[in-house]
C-alpha atoms as a PDB file:
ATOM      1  CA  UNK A   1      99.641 125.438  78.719  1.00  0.00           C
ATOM      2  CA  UNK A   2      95.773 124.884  77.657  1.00  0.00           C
ATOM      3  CA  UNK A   3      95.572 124.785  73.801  1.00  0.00           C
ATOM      4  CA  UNK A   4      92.326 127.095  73.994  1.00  0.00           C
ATOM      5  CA  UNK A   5      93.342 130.539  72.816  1.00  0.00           C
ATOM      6  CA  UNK A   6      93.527 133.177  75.986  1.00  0.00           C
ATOM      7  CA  UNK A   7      90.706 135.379  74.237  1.00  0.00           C
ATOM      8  CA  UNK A   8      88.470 132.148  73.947  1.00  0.00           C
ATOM      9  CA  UNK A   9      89.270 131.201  77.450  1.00  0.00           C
ATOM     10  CA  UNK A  10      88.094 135.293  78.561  1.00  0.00           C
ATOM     11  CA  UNK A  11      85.175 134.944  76.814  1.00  0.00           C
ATOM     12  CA  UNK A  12      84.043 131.345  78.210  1.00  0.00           C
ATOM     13  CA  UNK A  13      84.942 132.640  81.847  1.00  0.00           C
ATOM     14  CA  UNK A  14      82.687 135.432  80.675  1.00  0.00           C
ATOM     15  CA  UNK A  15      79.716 133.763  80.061  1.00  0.00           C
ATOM     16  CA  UNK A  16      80.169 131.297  82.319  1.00  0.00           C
ATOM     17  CA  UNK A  17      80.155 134.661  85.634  1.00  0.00           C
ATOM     18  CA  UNK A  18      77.418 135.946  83.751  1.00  0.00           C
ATOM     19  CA  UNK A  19      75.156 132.735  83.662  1.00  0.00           C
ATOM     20  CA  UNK A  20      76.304 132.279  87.722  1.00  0.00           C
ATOM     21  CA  UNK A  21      74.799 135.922  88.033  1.00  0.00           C
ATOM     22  CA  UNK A  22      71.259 136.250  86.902  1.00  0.00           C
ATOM     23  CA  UNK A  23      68.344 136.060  88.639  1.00  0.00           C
ATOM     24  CA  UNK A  24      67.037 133.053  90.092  1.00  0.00           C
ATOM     25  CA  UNK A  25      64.055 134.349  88.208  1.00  0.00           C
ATOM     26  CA  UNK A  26      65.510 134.671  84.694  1.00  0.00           C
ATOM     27  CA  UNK A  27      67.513 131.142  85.377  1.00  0.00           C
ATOM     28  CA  UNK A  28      64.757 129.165  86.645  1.00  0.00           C
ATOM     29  CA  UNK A  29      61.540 128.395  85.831  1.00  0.00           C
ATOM     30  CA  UNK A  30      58.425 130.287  88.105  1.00  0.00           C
ATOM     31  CA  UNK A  31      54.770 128.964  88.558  1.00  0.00           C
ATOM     32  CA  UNK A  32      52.178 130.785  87.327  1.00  0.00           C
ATOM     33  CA  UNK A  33      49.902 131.808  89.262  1.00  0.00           C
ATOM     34  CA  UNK A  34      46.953 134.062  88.812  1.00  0.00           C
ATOM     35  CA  UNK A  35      43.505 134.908  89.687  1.00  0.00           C
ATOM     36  CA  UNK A  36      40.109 133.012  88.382  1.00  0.00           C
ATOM     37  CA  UNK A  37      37.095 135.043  86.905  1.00  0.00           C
ATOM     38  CA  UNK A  38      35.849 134.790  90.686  1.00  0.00           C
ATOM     39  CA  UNK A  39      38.800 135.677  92.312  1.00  0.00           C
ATOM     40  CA  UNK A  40      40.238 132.588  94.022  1.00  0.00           C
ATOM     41  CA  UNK A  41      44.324 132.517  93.568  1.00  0.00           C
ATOM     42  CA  UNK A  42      46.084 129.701  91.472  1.00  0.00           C
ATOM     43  CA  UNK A  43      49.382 128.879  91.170  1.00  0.00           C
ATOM     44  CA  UNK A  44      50.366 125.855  88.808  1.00  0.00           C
ATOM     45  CA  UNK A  45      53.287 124.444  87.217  1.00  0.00           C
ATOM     46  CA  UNK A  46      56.493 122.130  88.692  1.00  0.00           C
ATOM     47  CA  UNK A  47      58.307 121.258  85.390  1.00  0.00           C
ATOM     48  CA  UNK A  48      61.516 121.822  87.047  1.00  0.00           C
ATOM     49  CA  UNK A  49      62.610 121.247  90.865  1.00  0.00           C
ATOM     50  CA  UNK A  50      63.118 125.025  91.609  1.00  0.00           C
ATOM     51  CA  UNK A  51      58.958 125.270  90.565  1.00  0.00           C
ATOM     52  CA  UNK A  52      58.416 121.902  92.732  1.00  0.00           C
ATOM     53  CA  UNK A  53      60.264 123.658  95.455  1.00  0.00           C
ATOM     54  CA  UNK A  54      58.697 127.178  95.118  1.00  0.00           C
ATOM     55  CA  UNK A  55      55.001 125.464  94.636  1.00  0.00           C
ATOM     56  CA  UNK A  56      55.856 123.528  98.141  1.00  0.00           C
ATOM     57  CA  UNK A  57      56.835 126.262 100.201  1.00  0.00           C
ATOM     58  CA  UNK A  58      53.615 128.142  99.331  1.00  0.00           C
ATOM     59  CA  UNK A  59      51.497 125.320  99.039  1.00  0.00           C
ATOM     60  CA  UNK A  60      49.235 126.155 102.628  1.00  0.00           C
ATOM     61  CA  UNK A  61      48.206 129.635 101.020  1.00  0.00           C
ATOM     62  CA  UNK A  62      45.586 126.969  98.681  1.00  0.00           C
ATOM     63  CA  UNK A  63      42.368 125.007  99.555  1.00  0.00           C
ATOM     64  CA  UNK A  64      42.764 122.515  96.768  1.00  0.00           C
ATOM     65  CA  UNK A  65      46.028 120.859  95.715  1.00  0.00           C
ATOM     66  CA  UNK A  66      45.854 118.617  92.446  1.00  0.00           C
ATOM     67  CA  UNK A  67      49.318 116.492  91.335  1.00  0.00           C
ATOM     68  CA  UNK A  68      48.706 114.838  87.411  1.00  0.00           C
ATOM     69  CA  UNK A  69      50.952 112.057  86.857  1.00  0.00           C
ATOM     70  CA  UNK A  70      51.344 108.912  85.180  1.00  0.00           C
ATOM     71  CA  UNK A  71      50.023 105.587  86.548  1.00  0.00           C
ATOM     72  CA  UNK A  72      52.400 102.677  87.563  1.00  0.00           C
ATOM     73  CA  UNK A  73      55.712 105.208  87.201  1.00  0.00           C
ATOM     74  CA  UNK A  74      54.342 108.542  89.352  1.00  0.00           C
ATOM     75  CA  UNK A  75      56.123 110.639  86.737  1.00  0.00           C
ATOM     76  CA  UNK A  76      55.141 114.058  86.898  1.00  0.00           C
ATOM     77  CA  UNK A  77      52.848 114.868  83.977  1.00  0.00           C
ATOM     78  CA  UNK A  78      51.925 118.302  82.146  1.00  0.00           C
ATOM     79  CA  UNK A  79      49.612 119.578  79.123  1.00  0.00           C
ATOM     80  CA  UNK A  80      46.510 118.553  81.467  1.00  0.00           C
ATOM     81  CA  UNK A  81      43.640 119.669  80.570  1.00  0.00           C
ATOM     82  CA  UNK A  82      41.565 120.549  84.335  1.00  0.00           C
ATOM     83  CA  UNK A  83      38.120 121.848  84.412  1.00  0.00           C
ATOM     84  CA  UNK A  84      36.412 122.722  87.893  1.00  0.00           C
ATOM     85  CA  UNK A  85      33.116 123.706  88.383  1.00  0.00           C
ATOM     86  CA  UNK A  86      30.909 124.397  91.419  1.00  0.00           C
ATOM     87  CA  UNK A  87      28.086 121.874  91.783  1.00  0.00           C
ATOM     88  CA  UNK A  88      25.891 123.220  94.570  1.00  0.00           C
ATOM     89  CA  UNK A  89      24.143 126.344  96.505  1.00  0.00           C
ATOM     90  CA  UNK A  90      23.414 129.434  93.684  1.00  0.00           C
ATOM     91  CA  UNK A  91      27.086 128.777  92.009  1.00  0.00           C
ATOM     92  CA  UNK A  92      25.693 125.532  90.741  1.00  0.00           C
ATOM     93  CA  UNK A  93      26.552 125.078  87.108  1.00  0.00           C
ATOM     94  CA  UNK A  94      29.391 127.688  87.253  1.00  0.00           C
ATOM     95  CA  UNK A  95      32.998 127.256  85.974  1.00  0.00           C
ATOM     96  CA  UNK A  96      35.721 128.261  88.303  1.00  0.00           C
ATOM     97  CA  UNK A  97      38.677 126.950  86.929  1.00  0.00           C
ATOM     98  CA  UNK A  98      39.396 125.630  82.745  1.00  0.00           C
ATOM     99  CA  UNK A  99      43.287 125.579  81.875  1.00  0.00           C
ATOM    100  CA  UNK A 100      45.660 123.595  80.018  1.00  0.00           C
ATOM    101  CA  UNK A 101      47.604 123.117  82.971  1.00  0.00           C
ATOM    102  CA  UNK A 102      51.517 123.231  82.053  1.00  0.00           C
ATOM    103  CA  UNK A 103      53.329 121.392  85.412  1.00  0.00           C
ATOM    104  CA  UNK A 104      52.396 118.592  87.616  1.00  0.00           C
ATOM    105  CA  UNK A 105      50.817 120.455  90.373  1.00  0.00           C
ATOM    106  CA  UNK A 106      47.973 123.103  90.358  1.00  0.00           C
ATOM    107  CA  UNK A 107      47.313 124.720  93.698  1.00  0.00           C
ATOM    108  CA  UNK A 108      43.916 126.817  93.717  1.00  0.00           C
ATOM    109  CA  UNK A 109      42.814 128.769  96.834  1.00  0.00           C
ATOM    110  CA  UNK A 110      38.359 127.847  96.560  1.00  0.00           C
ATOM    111  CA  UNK A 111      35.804 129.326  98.711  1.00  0.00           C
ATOM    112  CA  UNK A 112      34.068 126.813 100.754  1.00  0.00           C
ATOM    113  CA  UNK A 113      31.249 124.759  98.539  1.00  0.00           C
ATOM    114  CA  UNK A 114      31.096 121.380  97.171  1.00  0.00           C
ATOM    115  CA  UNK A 115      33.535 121.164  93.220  1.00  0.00           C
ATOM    116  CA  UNK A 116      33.413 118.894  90.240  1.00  0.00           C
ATOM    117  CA  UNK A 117      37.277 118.535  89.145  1.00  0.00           C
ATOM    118  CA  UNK A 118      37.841 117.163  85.988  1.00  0.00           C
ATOM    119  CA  UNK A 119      41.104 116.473  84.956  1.00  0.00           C
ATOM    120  CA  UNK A 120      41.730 115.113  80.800  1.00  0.00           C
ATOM    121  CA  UNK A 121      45.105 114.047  79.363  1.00  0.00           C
ATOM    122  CA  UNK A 122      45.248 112.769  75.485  1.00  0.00           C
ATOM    123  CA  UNK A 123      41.569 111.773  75.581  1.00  0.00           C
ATOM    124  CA  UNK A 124      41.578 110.233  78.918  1.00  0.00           C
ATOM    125  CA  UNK A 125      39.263 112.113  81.263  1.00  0.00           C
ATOM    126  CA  UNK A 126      38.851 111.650  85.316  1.00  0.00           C
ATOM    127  CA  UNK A 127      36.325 113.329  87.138  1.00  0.00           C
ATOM    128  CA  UNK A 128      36.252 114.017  91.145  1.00  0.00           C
ATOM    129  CA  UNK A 129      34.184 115.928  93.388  1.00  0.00           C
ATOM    130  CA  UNK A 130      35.362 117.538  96.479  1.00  0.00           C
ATOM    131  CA  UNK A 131      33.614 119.510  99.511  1.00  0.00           C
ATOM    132  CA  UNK A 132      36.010 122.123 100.272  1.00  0.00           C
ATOM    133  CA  UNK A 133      35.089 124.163 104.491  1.00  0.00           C
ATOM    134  CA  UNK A 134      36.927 127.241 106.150  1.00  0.00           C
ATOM    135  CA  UNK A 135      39.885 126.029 106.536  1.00  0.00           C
ATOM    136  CA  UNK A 136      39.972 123.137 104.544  1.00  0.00           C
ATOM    137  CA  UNK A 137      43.176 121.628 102.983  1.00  0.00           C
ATOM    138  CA  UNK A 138      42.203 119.008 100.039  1.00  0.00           C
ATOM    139  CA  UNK A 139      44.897 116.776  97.731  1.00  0.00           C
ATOM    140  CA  UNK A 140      43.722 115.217  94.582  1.00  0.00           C
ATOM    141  CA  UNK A 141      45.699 113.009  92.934  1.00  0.00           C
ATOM    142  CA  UNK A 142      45.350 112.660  88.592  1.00  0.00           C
ATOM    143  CA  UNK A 143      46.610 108.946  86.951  1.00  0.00           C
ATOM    144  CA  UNK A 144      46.461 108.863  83.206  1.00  0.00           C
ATOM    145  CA  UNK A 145      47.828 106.035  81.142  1.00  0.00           C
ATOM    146  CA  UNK A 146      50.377 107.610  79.289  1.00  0.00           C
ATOM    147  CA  UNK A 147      54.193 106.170  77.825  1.00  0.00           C
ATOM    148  CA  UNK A 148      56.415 107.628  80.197  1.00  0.00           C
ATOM    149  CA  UNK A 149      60.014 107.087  81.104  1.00  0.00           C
ATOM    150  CA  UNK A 150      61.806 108.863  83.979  1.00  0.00           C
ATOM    151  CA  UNK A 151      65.652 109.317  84.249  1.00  0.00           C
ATOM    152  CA  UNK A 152      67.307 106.617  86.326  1.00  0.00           C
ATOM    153  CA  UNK A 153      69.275 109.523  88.170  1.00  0.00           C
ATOM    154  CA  UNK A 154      65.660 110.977  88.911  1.00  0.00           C
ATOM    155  CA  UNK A 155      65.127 111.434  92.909  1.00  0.00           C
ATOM    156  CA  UNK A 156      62.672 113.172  94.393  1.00  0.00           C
ATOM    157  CA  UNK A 157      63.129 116.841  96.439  1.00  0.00           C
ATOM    158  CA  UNK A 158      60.488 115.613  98.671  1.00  0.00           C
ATOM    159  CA  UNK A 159      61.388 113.569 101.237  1.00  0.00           C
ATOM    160  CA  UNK A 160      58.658 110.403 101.310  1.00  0.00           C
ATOM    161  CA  UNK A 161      57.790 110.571  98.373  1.00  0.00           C
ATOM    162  CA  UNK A 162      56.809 106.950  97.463  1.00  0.00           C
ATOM    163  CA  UNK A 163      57.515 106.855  93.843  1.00  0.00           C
ATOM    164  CA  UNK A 164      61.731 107.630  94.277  1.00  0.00           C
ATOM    165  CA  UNK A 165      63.875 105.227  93.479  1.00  0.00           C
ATOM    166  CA  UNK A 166      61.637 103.407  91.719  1.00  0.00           C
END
């Protein structure tokens, strides 16, 4: 006979049916996503695998596709900083995107023109441009120098993805 008391052990097995019942919604993690000034849809975010998962699945509905991580490890990074602005045609000048950016991957869905994307992690900012056509399907990849340690159970949901096991 278990020496937990049989109310103690109800109100575990409680909790424990409840928890296996919500919402993937309320027990995981979702993207955000939204809508720039202009209109072009973002979704952003991966801090957990069920976001990394979601973020995949959808990830052909977006233009642009940026991943921030660490250099030398891959480790998924967030808290960046990404700016993007258009740089030609009578948009010149104007600021699409400018979030703190709270997952690994952003996924933005830009009308065809040529972008500056600037990317900036504790003082270390990157800068890329990008032509993005009908059609068009861009990844941008984001290294900062930053003191990061991944579990040693860590593996990857993606399949090729060339920093697991590592």
């Amino acid at each position: 006979m278990s020496s937990m008391p049989m109310r103690r052990r109800l109100v575990l097995g409680l909790l424990v049916l409840a928890a296996a019942t919500l919402p993937p919604s309320i027990a995981a993690a979702e993207p955000v996503r939204g809508k720039t000034a202009g209109g072009a849809a973002y979704a952003m975010g991966g801090i957990s695998v069920e976001e990394l998962t979601e973020l995949e699945r959808h990830k052909d509905r977006y233009s642009l596709w940026l991943t921030l991580a660490a250099r030398g490890t891959g480790a998924y990074l967030a808290d960046v900083q990404v700016k993007i602005t258009a740089t030609e045609g009578s948009a010149a000048g104007r600021l699409v995107f400018n979030e703190l950016v709270p997952g690994p991957w952003l996924m933005i869905d830009l009308p065809p023109g040529r972008y500056r994307v600037e990317a900036s992690r504790l003082g270390q900012p990157q800068a890329r441009t990008t032509r993005i056509t009908r059609g068009d399907r861009h990844q941008m990849f984001f290294y900062f120098d930053v003191p990061v340690e991944r579990s040693p159970e860590w593996r990857s949901p993606f399949p090729g993805n060339p920093y697991d096991n590592k």
